[in-house]
PDB file of N, CA and C in Angstrom:
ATOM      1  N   UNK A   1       9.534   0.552  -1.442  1.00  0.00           N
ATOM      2  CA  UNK A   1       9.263   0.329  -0.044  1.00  0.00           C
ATOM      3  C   UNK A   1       8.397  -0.902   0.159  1.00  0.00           C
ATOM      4  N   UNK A   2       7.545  -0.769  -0.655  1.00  0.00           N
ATOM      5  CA  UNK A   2       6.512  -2.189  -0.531  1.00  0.00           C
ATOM      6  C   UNK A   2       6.575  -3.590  -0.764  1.00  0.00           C
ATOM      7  N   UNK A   3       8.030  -3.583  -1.592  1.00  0.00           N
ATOM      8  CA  UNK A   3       9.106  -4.786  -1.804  1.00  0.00           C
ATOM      9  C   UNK A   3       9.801  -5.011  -1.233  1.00  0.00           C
ATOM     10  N   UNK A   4      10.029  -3.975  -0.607  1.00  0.00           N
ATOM     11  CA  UNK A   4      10.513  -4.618   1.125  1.00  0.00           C
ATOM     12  C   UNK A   4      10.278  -5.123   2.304  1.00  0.00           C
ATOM     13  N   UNK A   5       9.176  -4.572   2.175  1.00  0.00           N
ATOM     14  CA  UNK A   5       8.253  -5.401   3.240  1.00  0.00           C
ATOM     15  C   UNK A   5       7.678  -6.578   3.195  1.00  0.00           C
ATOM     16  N   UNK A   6       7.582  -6.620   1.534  1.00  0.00           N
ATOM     17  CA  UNK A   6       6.894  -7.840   1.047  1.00  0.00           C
ATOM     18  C   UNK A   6       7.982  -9.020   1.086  1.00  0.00           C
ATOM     19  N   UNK A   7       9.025  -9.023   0.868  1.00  0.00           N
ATOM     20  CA  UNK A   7      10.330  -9.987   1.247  1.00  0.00           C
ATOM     21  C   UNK A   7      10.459  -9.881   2.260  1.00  0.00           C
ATOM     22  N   UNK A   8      10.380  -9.412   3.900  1.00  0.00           N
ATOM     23  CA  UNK A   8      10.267  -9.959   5.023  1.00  0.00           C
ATOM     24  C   UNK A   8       9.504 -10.335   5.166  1.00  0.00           C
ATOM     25  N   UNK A   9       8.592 -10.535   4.733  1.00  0.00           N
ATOM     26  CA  UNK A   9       7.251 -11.345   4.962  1.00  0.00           C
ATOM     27  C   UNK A   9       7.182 -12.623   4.409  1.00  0.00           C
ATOM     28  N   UNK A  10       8.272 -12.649   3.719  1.00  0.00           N
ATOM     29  CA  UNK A  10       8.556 -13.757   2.924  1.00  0.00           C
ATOM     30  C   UNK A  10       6.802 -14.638   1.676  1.00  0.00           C
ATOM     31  N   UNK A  11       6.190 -12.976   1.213  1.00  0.00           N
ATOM     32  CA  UNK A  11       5.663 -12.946   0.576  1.00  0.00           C
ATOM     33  C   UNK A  11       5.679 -13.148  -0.951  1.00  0.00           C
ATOM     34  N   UNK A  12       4.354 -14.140  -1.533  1.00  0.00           N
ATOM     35  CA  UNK A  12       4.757 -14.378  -2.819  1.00  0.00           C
ATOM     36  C   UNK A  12       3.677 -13.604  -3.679  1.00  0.00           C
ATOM     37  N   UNK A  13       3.818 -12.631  -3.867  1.00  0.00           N
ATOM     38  CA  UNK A  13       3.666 -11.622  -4.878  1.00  0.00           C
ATOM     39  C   UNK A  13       3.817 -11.274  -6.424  1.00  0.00           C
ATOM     40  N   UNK A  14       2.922 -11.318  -7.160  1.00  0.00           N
ATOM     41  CA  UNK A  14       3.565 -11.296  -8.659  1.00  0.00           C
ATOM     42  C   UNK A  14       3.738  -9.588  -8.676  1.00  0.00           C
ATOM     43  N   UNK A  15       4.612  -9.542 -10.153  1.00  0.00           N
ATOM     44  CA  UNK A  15       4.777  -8.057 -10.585  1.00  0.00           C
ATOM     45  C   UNK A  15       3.498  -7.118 -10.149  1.00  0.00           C
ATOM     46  N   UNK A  16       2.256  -7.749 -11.135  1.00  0.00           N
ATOM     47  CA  UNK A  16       0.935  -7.056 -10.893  1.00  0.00           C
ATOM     48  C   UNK A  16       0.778  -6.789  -9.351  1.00  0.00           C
ATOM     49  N   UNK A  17       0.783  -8.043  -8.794  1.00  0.00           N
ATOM     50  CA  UNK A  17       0.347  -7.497  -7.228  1.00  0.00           C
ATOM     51  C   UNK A  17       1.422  -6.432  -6.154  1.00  0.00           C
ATOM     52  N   UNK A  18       1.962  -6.479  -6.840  1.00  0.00           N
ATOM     53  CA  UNK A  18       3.207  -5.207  -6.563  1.00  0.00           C
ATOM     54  C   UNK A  18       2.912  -3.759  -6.712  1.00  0.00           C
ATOM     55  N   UNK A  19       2.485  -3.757  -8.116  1.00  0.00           N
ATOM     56  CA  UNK A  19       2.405  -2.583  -8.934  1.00  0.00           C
ATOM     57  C   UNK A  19       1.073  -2.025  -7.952  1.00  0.00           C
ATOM     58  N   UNK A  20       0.165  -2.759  -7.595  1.00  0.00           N
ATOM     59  CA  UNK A  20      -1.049  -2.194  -7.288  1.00  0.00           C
ATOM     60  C   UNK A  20      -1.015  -1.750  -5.864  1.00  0.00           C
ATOM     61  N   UNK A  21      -0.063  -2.602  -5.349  1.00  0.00           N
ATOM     62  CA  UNK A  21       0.177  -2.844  -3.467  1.00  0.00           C
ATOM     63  C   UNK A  21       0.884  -1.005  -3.562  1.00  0.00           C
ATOM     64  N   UNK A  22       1.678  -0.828  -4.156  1.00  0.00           N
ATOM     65  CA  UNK A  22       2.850   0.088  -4.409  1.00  0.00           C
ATOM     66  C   UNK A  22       1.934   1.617  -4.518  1.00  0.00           C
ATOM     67  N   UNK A  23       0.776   1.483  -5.734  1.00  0.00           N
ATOM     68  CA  UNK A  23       0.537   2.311  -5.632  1.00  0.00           C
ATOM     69  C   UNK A  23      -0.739   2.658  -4.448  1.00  0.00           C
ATOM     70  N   UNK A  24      -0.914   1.971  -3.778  1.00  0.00           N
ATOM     71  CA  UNK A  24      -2.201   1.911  -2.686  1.00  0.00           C
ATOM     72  C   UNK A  24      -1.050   2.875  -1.535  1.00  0.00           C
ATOM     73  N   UNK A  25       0.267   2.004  -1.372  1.00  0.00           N
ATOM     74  CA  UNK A  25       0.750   2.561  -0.233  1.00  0.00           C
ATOM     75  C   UNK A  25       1.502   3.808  -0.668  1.00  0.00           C
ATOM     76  N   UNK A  26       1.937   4.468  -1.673  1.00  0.00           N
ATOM     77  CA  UNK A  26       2.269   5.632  -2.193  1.00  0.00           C
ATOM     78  C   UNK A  26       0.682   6.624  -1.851  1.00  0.00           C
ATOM     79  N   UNK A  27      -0.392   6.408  -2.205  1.00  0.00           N
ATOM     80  CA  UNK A  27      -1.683   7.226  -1.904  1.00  0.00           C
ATOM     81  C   UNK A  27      -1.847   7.440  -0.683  1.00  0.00           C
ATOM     82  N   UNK A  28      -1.903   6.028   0.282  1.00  0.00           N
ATOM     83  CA  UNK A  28      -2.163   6.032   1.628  1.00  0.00           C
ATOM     84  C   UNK A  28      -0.877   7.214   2.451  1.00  0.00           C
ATOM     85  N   UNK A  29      -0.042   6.549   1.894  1.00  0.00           N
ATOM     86  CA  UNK A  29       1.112   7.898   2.943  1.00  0.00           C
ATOM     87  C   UNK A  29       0.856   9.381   1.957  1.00  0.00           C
ATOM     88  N   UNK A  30       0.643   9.577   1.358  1.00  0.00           N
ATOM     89  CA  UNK A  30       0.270  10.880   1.061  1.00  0.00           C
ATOM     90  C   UNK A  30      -1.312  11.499   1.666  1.00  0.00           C
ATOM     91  N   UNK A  31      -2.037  10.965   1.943  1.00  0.00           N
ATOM     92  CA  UNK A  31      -3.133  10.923   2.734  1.00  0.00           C
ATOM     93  C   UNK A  31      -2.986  11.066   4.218  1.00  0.00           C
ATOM     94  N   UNK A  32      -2.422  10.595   4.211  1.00  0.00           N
ATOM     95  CA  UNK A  32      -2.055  10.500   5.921  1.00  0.00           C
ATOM     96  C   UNK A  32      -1.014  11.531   6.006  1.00  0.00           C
ATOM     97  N   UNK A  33      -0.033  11.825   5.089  1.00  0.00           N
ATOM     98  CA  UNK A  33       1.107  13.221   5.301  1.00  0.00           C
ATOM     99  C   UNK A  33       2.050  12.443   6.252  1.00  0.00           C
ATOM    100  N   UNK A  34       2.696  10.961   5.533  1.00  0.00           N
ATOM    101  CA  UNK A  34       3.576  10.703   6.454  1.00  0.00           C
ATOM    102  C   UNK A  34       4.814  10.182   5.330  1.00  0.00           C
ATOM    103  N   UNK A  35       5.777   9.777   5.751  1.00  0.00           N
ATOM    104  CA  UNK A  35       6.730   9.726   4.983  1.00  0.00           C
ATOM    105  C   UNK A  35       7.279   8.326   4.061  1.00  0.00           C
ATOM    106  N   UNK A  36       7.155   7.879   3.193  1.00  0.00           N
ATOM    107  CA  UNK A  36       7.273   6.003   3.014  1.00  0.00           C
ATOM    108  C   UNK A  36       8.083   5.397   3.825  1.00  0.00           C
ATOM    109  N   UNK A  37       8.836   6.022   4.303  1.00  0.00           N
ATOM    110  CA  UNK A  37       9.946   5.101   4.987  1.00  0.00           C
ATOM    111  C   UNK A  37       9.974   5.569   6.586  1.00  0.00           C
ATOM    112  N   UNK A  38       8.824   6.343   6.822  1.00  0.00           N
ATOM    113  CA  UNK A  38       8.385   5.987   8.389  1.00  0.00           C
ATOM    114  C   UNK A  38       7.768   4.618   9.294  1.00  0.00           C
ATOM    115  N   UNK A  39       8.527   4.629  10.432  1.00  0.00           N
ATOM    116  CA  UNK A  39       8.260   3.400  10.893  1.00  0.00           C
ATOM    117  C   UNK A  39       6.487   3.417  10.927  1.00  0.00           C
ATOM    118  N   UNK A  40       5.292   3.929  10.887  1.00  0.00           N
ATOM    119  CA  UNK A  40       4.414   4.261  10.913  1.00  0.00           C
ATOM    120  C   UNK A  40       3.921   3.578   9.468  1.00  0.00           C
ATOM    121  N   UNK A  41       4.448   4.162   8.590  1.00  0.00           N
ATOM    122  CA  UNK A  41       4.147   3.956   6.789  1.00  0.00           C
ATOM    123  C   UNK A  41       4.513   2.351   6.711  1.00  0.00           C
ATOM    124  N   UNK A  42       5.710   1.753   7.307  1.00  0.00           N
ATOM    125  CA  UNK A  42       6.256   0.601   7.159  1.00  0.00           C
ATOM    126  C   UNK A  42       5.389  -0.412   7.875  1.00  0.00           C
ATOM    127  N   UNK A  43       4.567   0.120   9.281  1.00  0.00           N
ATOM    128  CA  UNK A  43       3.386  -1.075   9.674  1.00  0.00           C
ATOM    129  C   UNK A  43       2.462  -1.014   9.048  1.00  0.00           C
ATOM    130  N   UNK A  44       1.746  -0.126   8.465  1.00  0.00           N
ATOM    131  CA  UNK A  44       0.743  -0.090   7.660  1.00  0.00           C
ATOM    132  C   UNK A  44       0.959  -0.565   6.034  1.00  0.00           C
ATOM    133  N   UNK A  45       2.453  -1.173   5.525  1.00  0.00           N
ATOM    134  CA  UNK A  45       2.750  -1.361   4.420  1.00  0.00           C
ATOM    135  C   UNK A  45       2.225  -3.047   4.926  1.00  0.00           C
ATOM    136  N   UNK A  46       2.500  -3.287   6.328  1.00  0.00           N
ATOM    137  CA  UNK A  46       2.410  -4.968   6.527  1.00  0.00           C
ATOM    138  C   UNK A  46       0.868  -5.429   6.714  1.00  0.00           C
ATOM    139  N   UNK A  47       0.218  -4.144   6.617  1.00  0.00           N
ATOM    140  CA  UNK A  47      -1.512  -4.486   6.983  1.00  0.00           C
ATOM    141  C   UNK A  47      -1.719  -4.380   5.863  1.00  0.00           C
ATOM    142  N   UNK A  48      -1.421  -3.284   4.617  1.00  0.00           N
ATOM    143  CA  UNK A  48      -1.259  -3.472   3.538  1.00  0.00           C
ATOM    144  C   UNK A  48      -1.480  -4.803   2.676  1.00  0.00           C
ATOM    145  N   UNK A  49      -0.666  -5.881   2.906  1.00  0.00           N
ATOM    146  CA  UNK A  49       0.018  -7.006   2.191  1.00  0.00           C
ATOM    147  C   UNK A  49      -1.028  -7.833   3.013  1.00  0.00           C
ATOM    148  N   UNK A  50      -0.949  -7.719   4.029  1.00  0.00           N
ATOM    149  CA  UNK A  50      -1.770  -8.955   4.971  1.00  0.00           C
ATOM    150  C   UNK A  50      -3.570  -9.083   4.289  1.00  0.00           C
ATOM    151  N   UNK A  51      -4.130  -7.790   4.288  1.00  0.00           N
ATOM    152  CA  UNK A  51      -5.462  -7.421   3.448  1.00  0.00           C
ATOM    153  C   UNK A  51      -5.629  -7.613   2.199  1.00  0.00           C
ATOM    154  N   UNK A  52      -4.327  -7.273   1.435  1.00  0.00           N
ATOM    155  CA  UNK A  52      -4.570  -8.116   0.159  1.00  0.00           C
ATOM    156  C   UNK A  52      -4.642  -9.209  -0.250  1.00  0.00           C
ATOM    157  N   UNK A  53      -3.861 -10.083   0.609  1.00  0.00           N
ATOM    158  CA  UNK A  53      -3.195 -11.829   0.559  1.00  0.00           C
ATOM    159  C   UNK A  53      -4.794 -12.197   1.683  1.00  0.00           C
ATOM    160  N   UNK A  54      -5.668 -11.531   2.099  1.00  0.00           N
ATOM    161  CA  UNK A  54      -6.705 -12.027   2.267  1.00  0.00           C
ATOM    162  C   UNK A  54      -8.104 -11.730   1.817  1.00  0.00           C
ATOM    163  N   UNK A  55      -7.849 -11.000   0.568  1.00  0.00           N
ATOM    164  CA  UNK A  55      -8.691 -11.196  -0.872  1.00  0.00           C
ATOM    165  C   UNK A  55      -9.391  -9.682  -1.132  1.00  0.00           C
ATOM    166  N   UNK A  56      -8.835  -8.429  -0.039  1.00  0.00           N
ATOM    167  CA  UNK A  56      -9.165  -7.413  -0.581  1.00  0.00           C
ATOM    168  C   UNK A  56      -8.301  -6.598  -1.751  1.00  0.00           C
ATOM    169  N   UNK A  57      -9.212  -6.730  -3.131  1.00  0.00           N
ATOM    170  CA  UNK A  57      -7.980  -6.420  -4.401  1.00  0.00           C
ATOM    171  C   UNK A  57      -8.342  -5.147  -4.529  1.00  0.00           C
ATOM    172  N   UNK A  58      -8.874  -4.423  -4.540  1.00  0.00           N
ATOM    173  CA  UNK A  58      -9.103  -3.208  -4.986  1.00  0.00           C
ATOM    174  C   UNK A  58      -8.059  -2.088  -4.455  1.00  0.00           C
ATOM    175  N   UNK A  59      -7.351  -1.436  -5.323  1.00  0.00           N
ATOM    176  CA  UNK A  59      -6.712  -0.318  -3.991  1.00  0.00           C
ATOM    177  C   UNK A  59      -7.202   0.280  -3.726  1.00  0.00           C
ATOM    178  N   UNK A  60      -8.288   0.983  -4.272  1.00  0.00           N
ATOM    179  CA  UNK A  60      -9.483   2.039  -3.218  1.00  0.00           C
ATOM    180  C   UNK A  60      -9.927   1.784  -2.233  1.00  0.00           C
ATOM    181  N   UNK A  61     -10.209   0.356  -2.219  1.00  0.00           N
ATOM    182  CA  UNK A  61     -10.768  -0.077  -0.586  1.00  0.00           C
ATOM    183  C   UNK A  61      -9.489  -0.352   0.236  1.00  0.00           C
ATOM    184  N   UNK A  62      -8.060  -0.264  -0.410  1.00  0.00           N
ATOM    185  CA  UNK A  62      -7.483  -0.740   0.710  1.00  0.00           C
ATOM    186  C   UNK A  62      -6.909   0.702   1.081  1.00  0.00           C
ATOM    187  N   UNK A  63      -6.893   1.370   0.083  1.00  0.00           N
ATOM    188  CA  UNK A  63      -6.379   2.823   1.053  1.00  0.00           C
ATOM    189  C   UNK A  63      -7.727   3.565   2.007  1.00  0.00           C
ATOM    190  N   UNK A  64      -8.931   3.314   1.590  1.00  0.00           N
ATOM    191  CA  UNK A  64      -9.884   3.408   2.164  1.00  0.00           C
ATOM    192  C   UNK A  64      -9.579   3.058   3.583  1.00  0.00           C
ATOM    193  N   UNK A  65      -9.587   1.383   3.728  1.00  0.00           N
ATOM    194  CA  UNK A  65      -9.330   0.637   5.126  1.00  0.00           C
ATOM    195  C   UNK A  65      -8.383   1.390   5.677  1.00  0.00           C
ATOM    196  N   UNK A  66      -7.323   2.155   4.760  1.00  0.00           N
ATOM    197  CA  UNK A  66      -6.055   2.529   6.244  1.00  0.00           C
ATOM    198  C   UNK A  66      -6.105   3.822   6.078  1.00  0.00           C
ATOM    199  N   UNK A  67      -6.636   4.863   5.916  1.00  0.00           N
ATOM    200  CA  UNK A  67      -7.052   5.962   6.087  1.00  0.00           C
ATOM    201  C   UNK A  67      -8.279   6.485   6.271  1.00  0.00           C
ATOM    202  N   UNK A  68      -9.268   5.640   6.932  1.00  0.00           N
ATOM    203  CA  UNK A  68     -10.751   6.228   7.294  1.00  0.00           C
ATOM    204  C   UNK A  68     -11.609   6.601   6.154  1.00  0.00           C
ATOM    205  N   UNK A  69     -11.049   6.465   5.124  1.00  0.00           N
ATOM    206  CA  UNK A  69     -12.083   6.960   3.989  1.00  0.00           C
ATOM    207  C   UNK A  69     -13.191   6.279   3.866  1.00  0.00           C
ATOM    208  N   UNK A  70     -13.963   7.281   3.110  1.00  0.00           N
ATOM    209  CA  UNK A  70     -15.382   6.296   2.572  1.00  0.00           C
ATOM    210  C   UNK A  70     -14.747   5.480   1.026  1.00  0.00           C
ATOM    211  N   UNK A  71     -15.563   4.314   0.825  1.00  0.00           N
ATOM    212  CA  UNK A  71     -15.084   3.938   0.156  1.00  0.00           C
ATOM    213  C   UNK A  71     -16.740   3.463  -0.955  1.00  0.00           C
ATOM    214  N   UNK A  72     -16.867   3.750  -2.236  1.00  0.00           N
ATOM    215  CA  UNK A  72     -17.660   4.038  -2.646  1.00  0.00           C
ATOM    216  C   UNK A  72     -18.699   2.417  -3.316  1.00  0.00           C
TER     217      UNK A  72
END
């Protein structure tokens, strides 16, 4: 799902930054109890990509940022 979004975005992404994006937004929709391929899961896959490509790397803080969590 997150390689899909990331090619309309016409995003340049390596493997690594995939692997990590992928598993942030696999956590985040299980957190939230929504489905990957909800239109819901799919805007938050593009805030996703947008937060990382502006230097937040961690996936804890980024599932943090899109699910209200504390982030430690």
């Amino acid at each position: 799902m997150i390689h899909d979004v990331a090619k309309k975005l016409n995003s340049v992404l390596t493997a690594e930054d995939l692997a990590l994006l992928e598993k942030a937004f696999v956590r985040m929709c299980e957190l939230r109890g929504v489905s990957p391929a909800s239109p819901s899961a799919q805007e938050s896959a593009k805030v996703l990509i947008h937060l990382y490509q502006s230097g937040i790397r961690s996936r804890y803080q980024l599932v943090a940022m899109l699910t209200g969590q504390k982030f430690p």
